[in-house]
C-alpha atoms as a PDB file:
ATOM      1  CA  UNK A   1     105.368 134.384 100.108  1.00  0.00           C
ATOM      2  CA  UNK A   2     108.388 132.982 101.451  1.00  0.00           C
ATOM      3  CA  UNK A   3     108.481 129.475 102.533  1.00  0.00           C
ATOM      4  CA  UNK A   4     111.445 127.367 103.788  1.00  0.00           C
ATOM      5  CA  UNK A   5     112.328 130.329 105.081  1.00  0.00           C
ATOM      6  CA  UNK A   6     114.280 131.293 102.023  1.00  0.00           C
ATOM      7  CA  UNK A   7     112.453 130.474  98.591  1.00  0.00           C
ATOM      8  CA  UNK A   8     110.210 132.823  97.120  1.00  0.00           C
ATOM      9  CA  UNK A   9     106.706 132.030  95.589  1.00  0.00           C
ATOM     10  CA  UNK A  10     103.450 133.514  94.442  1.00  0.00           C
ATOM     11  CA  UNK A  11     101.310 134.910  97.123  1.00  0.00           C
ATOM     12  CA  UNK A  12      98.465 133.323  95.186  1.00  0.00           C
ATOM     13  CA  UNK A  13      97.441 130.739  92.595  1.00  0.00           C
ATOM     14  CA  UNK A  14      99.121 132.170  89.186  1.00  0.00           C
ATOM     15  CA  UNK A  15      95.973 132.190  86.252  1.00  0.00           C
ATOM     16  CA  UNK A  16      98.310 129.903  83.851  1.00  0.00           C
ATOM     17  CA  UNK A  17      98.888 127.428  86.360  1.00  0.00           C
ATOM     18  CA  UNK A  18      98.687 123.295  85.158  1.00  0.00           C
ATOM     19  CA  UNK A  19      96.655 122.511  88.016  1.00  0.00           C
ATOM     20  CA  UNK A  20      93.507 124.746  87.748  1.00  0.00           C
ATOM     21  CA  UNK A  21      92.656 122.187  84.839  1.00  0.00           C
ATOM     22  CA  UNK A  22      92.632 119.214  87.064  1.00  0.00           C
ATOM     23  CA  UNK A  23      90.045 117.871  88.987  1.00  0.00           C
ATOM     24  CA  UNK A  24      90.696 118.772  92.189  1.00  0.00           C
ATOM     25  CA  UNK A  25      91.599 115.513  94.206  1.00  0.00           C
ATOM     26  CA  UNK A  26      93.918 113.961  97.270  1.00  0.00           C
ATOM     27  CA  UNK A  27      96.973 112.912  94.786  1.00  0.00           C
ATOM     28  CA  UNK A  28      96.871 116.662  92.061  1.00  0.00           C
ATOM     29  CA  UNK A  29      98.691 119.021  91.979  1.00  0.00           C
ATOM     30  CA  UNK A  30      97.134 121.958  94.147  1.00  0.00           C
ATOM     31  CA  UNK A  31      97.429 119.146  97.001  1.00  0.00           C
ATOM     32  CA  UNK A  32     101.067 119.385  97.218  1.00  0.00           C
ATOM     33  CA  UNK A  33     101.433 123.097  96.277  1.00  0.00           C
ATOM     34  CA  UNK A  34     102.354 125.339  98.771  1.00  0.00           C
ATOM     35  CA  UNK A  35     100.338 128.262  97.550  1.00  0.00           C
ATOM     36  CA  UNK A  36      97.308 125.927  99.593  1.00  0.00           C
ATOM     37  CA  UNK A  37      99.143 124.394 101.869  1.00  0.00           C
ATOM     38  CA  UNK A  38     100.846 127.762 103.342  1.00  0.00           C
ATOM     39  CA  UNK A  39      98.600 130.433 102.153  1.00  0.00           C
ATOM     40  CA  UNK A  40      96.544 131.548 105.556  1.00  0.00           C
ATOM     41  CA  UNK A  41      92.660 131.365 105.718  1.00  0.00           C
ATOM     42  CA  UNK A  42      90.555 133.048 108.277  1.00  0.00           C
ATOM     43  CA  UNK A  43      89.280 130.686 110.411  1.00  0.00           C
ATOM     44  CA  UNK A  44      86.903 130.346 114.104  1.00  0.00           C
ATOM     45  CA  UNK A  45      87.776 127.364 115.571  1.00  0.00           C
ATOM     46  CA  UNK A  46      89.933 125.668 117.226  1.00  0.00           C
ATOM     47  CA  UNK A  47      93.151 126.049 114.971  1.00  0.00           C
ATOM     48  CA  UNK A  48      93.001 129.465 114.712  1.00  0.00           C
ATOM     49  CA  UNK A  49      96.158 131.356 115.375  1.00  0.00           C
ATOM     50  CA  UNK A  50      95.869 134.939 117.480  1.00  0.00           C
ATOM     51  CA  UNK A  51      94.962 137.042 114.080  1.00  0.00           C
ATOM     52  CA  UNK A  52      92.048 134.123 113.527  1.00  0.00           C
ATOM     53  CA  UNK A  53      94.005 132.768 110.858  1.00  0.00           C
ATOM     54  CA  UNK A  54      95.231 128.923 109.906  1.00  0.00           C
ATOM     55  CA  UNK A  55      97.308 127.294 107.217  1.00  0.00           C
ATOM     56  CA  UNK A  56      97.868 123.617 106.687  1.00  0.00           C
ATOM     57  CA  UNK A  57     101.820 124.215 107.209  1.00  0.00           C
ATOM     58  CA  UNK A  58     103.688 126.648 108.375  1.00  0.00           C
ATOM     59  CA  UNK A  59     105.493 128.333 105.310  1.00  0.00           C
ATOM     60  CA  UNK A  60     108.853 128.312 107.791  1.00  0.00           C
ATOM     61  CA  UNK A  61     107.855 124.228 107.370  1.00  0.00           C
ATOM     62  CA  UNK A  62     107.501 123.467 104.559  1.00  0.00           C
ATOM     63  CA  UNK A  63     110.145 120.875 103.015  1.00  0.00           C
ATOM     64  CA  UNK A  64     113.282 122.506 101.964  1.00  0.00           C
ATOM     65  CA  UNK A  65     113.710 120.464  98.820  1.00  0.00           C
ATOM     66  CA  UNK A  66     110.452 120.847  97.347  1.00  0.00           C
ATOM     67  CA  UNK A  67     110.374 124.650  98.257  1.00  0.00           C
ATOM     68  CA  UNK A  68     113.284 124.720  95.545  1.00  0.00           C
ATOM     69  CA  UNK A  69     111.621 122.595  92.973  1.00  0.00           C
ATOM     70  CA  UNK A  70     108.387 125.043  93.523  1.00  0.00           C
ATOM     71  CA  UNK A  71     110.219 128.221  93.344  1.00  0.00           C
ATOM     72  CA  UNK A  72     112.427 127.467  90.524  1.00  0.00           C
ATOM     73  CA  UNK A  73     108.738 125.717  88.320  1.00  0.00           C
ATOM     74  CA  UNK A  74     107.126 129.249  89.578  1.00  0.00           C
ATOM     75  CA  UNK A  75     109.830 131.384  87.842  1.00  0.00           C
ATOM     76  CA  UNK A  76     109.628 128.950  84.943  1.00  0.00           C
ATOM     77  CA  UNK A  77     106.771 128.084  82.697  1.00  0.00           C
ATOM     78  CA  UNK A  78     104.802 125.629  84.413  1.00  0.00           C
ATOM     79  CA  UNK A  79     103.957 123.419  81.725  1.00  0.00           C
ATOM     80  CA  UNK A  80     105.168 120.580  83.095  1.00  0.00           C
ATOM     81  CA  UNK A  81     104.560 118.856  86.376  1.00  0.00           C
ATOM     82  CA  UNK A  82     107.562 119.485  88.963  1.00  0.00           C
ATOM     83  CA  UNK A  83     109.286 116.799  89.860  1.00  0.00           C
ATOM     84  CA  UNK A  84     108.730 116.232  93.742  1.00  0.00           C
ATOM     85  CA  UNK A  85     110.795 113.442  95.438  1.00  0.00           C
ATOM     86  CA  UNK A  86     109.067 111.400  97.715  1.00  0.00           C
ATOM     87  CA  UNK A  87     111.802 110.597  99.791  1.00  0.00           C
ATOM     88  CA  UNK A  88     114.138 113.467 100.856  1.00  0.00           C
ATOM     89  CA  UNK A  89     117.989 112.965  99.319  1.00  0.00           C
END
């Protein structure tokens, strides 16, 4: 998937990922990933685009900076946590 419109990540979740450990909750990991914030889910309601799809944000959306920080931790080993900067520099 390409989000940012220029910085390439996994399509889906990869198996050795840090965050499939964690309890899923409102401040880990998976919560600021975009692998589930961009990935599209078929959907009825409301949000639904033409195709009956809907993501949380756009992958064209997402925040430049941390689409680098993702791709580059994707590519990497993903032991550690990437750093993501709350406050764009």
């Amino acid at each position: 998937m390409i989000i940012a419109s220029k910085y390439e990540i996994p399509d889906t979740c990869p198996v050795d990922c840090i965050g499939k450990s964690e309890v899923f909750s409102q401040g880990g990991l998976c919560t600021r990933c975009p692998i589930f914030n961009c990935r599209k889910v078929e959907t009825n309601d409301e949000y639904a685009d033409k195709d009956g799809m809907f993501c949380l944000i756009k992958p064209e959306d997402y925040r430049e900076d941390w689409a680098k920080v993702w791709s580059e931790w994707f590519k990497g080993d993903m032991k550690e946590y990437p750093i993501l900067h709350l406050k764009k520099e």
